[in-house]
N, C-alpha and C. Protein backbone atom coordinates (compact mmCIF):
# COMPACT_ATOMS: atom_id res chain seq x y z
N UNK A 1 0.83 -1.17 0.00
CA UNK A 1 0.00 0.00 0.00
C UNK A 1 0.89 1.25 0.00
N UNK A 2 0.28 2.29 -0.65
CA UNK A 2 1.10 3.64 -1.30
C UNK A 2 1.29 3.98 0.24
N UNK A 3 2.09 4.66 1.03
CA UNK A 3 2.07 5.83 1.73
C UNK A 3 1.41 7.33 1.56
N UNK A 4 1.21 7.80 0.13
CA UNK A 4 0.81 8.65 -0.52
C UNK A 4 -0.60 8.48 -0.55
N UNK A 5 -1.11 9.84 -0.95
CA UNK A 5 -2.60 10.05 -1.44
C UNK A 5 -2.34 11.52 -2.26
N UNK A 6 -1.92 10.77 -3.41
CA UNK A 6 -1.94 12.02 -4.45
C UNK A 6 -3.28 12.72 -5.08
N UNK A 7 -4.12 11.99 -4.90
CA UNK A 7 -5.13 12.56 -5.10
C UNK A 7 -6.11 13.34 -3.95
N UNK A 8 -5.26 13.61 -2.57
CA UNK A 8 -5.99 14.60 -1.55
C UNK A 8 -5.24 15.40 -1.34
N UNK A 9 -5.91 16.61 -1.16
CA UNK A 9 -4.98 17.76 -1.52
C UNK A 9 -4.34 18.36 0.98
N UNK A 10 -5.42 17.27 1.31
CA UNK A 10 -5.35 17.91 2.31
C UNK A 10 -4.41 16.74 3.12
N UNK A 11 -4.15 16.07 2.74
CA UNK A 11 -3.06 14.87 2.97
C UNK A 11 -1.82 15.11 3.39
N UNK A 12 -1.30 15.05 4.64
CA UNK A 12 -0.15 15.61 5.68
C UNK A 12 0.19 16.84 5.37
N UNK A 13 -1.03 17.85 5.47
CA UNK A 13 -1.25 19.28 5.60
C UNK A 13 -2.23 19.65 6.88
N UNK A 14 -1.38 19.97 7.67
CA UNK A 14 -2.51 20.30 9.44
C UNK A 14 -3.13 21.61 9.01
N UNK A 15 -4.19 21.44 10.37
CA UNK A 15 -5.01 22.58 9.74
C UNK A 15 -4.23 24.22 10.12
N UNK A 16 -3.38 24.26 10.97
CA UNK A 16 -2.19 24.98 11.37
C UNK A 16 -1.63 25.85 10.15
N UNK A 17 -1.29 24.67 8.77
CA UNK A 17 -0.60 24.99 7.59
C UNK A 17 -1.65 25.80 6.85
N UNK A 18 -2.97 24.88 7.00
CA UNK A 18 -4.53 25.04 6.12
C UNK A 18 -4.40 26.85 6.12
N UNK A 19 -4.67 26.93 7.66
CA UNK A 19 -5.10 28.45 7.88
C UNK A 19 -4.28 29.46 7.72
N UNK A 20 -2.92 29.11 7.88
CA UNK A 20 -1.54 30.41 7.47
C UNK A 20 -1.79 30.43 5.97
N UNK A 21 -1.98 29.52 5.28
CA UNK A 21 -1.98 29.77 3.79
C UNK A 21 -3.18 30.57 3.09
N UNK A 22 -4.26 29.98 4.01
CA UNK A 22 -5.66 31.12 3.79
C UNK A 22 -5.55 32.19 4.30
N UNK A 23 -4.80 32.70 5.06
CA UNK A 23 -4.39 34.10 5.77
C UNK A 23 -3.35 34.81 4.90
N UNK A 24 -2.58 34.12 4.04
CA UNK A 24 -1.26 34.34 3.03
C UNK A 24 -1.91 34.86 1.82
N UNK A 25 -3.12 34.44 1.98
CA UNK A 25 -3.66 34.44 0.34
C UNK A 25 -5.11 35.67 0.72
N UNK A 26 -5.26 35.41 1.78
CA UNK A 26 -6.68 36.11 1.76
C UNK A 26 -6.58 37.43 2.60
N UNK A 27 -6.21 37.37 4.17
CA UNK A 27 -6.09 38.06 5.21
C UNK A 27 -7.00 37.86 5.69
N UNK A 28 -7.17 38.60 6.85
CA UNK A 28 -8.36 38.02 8.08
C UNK A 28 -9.61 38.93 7.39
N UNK A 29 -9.77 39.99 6.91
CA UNK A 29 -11.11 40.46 6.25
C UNK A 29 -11.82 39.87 5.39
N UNK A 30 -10.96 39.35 4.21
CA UNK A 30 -11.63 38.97 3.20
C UNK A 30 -11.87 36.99 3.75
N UNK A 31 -11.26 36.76 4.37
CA UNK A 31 -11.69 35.43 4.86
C UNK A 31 -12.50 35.35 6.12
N UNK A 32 -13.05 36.37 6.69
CA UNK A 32 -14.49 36.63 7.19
C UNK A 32 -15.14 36.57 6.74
N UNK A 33 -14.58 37.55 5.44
CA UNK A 33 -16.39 37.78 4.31
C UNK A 33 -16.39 36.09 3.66
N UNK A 34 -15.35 35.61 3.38
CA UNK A 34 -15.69 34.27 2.76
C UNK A 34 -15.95 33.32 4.01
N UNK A 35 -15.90 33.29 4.73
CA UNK A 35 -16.20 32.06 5.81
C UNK A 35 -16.28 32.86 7.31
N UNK A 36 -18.17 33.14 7.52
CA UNK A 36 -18.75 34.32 7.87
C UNK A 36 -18.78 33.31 9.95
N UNK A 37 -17.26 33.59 10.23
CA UNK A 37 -17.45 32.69 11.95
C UNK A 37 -16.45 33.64 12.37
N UNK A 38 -17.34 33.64 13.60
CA UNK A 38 -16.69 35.19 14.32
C UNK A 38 -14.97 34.76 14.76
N UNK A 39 -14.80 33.64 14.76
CA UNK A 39 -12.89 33.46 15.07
C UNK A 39 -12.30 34.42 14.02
N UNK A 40 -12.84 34.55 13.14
CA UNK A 40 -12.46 35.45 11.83
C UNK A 40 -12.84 37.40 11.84
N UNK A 41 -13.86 37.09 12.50
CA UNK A 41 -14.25 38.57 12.14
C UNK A 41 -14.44 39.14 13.58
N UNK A 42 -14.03 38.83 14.60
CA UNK A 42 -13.81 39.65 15.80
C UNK A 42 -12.71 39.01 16.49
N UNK A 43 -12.10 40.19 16.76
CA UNK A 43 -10.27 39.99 17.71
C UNK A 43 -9.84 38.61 17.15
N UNK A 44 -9.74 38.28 15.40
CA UNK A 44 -9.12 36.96 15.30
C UNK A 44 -7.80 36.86 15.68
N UNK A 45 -7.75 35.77 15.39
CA UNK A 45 -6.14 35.13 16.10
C UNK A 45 -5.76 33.40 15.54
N UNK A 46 -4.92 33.07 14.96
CA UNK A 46 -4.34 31.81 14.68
C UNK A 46 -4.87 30.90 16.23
N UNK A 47 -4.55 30.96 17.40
CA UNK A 47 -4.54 30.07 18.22
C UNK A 47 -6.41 30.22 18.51
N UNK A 48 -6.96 31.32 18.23
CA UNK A 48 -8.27 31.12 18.81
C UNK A 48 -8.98 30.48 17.29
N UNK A 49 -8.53 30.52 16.27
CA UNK A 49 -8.93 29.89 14.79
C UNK A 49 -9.06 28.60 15.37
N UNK A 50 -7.61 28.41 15.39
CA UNK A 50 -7.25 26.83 16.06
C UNK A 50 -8.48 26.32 16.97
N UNK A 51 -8.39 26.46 18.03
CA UNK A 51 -9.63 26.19 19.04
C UNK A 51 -10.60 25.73 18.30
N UNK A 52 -11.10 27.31 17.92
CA UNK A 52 -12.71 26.85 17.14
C UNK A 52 -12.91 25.95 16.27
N UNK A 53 -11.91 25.86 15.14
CA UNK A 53 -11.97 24.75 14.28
C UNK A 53 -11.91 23.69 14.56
N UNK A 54 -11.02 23.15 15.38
CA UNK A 54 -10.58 22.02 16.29
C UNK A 54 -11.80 21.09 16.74
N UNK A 55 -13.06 22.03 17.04
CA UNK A 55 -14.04 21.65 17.86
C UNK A 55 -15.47 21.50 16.89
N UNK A 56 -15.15 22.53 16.16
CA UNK A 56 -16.46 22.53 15.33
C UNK A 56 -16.31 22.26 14.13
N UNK A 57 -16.60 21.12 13.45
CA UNK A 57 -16.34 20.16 12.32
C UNK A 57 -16.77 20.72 11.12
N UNK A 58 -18.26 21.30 11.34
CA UNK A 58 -18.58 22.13 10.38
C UNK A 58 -18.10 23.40 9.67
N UNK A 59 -17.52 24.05 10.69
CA UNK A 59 -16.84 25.49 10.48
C UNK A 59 -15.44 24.60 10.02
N UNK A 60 -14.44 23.77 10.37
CA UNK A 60 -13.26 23.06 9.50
C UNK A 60 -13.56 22.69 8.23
N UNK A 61 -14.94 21.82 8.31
CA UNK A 61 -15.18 21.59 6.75
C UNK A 61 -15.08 22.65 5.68
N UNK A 62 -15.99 23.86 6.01
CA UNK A 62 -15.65 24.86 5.34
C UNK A 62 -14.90 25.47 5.09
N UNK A 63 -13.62 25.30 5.94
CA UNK A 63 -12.19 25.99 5.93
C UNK A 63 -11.30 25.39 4.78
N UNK A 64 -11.61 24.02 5.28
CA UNK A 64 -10.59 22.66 4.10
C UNK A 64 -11.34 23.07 2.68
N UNK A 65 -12.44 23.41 2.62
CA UNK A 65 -13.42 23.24 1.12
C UNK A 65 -12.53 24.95 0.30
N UNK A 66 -12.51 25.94 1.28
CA UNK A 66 -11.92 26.91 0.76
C UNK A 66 -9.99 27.12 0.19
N UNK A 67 -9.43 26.23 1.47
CA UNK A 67 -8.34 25.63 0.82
C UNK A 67 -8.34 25.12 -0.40
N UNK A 68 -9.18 23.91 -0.57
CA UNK A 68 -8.98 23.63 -1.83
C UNK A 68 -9.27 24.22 -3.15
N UNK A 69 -10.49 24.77 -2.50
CA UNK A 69 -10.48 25.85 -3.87
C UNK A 69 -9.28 27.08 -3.91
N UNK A 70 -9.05 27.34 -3.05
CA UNK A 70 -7.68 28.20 -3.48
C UNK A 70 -6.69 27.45 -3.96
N UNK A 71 -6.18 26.28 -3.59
CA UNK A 71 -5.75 25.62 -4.41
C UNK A 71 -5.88 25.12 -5.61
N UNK A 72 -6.66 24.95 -6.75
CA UNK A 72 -7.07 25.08 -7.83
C UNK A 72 -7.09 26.18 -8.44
N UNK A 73 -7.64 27.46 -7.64
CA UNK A 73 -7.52 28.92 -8.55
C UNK A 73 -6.03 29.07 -8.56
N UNK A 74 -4.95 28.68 -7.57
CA UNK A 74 -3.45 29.20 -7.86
C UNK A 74 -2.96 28.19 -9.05
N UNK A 75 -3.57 27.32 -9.10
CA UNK A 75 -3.05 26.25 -10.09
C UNK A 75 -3.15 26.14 -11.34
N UNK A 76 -4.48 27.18 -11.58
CA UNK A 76 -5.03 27.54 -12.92
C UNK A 76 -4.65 28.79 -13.47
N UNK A 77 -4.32 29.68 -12.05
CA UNK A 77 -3.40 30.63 -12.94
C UNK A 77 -4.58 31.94 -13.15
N UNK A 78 -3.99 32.97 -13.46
CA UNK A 78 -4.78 33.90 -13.49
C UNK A 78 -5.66 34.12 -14.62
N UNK A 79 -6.86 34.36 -14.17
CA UNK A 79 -8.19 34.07 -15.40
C UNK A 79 -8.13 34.97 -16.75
């Protein structure tokens, strides 16, 4: 069996990495307006992101779903 999973993009990427890269690409405003949870849009913070996500599966899902789509728009290159 592979060690690999080339086909998941979220595959030995923590959500630690997930969120610096959505913060690299977006900043904490515009990734409020895209993923509308107050860890984002009042006094955010990496360690209080952490927390919340950690706990609430739903608000991660949506985090990983926006990763990946940023991952595809950097991959495709500018429209």
């Amino acid at each position: 069996m592979a060690a690999t999973q080339p086909n998941n993009p979220l595959h030995g990427v923590t959500l630690e990495q997930v969120l610096n890269a959505l913060l690299a690409c977006y900043g904490w405003d515009a990734l409020g307006q895209k993923i509308d949870i107050r860890c984002f849009t009042h006094e955010p913070s990496i360690a209080s992101s952490l927390k919340f996500l950690r706990r609430t599966p739903w608000a991660r899902q949506r985090v990983e779903a926006l990763y990946i789509e940023m991952l595809h728009s950097v991959r495709a290159g500018p429209a």
